[in-house]
C-alpha atoms as a PDB file:
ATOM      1  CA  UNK A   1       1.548   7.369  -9.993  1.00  0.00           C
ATOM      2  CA  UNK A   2      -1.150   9.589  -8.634  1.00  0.00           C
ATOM      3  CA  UNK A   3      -2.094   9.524  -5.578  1.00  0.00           C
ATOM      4  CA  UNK A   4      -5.972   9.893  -4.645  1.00  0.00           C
ATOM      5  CA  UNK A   5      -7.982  10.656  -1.516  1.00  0.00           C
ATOM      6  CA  UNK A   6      -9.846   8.332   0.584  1.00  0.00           C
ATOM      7  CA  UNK A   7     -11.587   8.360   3.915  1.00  0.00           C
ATOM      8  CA  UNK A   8     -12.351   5.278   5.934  1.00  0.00           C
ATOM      9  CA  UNK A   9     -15.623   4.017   6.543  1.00  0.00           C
ATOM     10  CA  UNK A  10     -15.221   0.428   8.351  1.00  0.00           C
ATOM     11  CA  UNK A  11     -12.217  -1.480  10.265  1.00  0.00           C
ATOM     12  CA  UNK A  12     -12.865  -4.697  11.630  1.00  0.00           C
ATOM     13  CA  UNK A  13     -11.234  -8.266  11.964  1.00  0.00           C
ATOM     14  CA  UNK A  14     -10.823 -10.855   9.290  1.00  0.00           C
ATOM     15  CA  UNK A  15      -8.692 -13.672  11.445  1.00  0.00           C
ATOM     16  CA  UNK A  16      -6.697 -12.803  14.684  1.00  0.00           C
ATOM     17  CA  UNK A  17      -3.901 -11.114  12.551  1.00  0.00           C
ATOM     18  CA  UNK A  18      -5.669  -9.502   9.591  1.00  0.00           C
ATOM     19  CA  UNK A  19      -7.984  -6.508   9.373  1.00  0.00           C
ATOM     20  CA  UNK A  20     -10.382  -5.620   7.312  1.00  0.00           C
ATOM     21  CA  UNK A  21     -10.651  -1.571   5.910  1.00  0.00           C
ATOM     22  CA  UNK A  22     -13.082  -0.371   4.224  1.00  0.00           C
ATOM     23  CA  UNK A  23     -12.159   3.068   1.715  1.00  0.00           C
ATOM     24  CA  UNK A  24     -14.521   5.628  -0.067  1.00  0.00           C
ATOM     25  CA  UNK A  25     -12.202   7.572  -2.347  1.00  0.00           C
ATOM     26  CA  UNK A  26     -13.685  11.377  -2.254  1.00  0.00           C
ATOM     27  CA  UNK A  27     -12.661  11.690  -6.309  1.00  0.00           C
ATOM     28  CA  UNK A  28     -13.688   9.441  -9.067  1.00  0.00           C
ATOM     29  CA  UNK A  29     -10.390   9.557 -11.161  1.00  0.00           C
ATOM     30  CA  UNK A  30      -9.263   6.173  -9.635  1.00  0.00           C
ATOM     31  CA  UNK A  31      -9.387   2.855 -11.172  1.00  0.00           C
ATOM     32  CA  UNK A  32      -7.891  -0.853 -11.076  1.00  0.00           C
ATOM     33  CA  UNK A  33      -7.767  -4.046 -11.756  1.00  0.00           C
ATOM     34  CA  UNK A  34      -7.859  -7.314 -10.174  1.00  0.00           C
ATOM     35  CA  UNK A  35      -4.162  -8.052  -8.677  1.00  0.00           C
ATOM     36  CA  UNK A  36      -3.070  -4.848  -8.232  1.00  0.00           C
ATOM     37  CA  UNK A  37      -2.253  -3.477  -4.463  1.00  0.00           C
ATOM     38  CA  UNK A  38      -3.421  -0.451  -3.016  1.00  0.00           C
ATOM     39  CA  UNK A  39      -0.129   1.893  -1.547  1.00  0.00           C
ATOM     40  CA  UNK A  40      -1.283   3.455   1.973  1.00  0.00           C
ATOM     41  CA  UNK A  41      -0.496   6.728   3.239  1.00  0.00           C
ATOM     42  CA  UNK A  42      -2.537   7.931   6.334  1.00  0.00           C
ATOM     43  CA  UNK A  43      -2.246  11.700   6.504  1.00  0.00           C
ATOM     44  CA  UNK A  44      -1.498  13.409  10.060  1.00  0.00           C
ATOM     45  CA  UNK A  45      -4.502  13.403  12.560  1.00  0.00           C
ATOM     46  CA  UNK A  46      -5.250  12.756  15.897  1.00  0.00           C
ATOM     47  CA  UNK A  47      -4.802   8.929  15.429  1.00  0.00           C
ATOM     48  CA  UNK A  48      -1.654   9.220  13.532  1.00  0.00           C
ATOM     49  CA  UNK A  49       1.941  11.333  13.787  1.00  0.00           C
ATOM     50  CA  UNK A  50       3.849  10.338  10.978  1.00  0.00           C
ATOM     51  CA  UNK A  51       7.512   9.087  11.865  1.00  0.00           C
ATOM     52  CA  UNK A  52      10.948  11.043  11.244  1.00  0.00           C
ATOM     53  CA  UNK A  53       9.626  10.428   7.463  1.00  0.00           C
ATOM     54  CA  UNK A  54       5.953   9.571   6.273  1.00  0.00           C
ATOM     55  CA  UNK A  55       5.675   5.677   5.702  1.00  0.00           C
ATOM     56  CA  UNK A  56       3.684   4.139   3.084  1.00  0.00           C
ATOM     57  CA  UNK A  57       2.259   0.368   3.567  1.00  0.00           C
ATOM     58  CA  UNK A  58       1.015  -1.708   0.672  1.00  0.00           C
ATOM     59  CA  UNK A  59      -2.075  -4.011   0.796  1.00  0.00           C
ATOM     60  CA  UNK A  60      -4.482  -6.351  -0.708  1.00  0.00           C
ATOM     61  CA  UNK A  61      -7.388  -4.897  -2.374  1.00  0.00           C
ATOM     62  CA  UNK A  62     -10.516  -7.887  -1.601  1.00  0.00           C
ATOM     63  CA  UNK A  63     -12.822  -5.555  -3.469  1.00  0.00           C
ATOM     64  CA  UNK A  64     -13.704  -5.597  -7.316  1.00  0.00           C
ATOM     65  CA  UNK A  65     -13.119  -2.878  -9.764  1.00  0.00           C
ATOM     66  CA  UNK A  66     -16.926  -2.768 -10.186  1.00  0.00           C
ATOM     67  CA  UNK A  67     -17.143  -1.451  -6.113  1.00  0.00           C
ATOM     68  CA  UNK A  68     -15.902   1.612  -6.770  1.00  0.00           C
ATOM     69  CA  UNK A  69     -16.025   3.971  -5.009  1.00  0.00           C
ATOM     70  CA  UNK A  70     -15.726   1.634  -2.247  1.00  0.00           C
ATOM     71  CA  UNK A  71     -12.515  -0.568  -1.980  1.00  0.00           C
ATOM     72  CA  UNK A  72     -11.567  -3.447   0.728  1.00  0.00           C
ATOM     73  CA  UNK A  73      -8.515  -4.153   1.726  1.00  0.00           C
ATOM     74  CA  UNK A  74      -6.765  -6.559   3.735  1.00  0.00           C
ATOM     75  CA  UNK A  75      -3.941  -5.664   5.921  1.00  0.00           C
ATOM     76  CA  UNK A  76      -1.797  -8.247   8.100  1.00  0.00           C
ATOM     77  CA  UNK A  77      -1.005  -6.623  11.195  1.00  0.00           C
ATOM     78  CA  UNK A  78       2.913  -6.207  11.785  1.00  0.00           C
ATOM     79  CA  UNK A  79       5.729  -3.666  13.554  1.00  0.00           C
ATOM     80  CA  UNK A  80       5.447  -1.562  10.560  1.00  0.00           C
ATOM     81  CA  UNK A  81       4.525   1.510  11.590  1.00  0.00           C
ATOM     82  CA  UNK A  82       1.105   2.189   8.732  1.00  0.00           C
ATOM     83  CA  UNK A  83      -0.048  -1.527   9.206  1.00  0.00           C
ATOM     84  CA  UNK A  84       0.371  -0.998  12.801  1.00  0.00           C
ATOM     85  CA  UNK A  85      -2.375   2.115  12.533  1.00  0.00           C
ATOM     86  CA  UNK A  86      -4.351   0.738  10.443  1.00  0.00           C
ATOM     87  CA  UNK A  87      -5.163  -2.395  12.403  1.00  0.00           C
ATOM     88  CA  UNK A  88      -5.146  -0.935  15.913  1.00  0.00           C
ATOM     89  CA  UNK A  89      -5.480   2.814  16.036  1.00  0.00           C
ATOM     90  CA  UNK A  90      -6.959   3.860  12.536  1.00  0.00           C
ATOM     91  CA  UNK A  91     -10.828   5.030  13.295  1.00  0.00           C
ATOM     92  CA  UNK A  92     -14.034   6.074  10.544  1.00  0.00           C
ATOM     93  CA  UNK A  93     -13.547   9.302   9.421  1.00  0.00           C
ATOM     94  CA  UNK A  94      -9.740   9.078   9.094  1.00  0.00           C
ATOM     95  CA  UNK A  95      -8.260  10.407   5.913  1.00  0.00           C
ATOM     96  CA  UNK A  96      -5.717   8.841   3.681  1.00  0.00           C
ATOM     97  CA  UNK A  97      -3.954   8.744   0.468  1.00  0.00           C
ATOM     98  CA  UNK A  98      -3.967   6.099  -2.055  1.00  0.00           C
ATOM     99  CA  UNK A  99      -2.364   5.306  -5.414  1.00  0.00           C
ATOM    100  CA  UNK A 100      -2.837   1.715  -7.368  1.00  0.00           C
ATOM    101  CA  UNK A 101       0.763  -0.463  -7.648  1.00  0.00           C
ATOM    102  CA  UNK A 102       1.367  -3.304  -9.486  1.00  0.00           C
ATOM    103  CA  UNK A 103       1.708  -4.926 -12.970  1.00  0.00           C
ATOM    104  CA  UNK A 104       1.263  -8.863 -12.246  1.00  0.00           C
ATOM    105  CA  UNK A 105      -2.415  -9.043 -12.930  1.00  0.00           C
ATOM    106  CA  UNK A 106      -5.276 -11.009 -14.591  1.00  0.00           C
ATOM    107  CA  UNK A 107      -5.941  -9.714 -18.392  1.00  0.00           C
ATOM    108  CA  UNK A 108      -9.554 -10.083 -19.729  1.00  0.00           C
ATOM    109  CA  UNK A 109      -8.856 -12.908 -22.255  1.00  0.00           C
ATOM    110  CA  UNK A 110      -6.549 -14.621 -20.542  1.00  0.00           C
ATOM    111  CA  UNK A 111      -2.731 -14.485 -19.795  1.00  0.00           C
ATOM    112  CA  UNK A 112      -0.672 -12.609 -17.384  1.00  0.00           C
ATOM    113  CA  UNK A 113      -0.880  -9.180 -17.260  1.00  0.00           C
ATOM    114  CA  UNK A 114       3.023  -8.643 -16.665  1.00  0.00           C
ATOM    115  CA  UNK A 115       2.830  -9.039 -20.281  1.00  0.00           C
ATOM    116  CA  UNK A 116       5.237  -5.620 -21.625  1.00  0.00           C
ATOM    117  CA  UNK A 117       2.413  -4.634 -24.464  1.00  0.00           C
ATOM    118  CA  UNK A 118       0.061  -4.971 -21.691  1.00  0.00           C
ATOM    119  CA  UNK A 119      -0.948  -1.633 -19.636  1.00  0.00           C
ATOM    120  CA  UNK A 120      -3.927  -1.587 -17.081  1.00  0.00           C
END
């Protein structure tokens, strides 16, 4: 998988332990579709020093397909060290990089998309 460049544009709260991101990928090679999650990697900056190895955190995507460039995600605020950032120390501007996951999703026409002839 690829992984794409985004910078963030909005953080704010959803409930008491979810937060709200909003991404503007700097490329247009990017797509997805509904069900698929969004793999997280924040890139070193003032806000974040990656640990002994670089983490990556996976999250909801709340946007649609049609948003792009914009996506939304959703991110549950834990001890993990990206969700962590992202909910309390992550700030507009910040740059990160992204890649689409995921293969249990909802195929136009019905059905599952786990489907093996199926490919997003």
């Amino acid at each position: 998988m690829t992984w794409h460049r985004a910078e963030i544009l909005r953080r704010w709260q959803l409930s008491p332990k979810v937060t709200g991101i909003s991404l503007h990928l700097t490329e247009s090679k990017f797509s997805f579709v509904p069900g698929q999650w969004l793999d997280f990697k924040p890139l070193p900056s003032s806000t974040w020093s990656p640990p002994e190895r670089q983490k990556i955190g996976g999250y909801s995507i709340t946007s649609i397909p049609s948003d792009l460039p914009l996506i939304d995600l959703a991110i549950q605020s834990s001890r993990h060290p990206v969700a962590s950032w992202a909910c309390a120390e992550s700030k507009v501007g910040d740059l990160i990089d992204i890649r689409v996951g995921g293969t249990f999703v909802y195929k136009e026409g019905g059905g599952r998309g786990d489907d093996p002839e199926w490919k997003p």
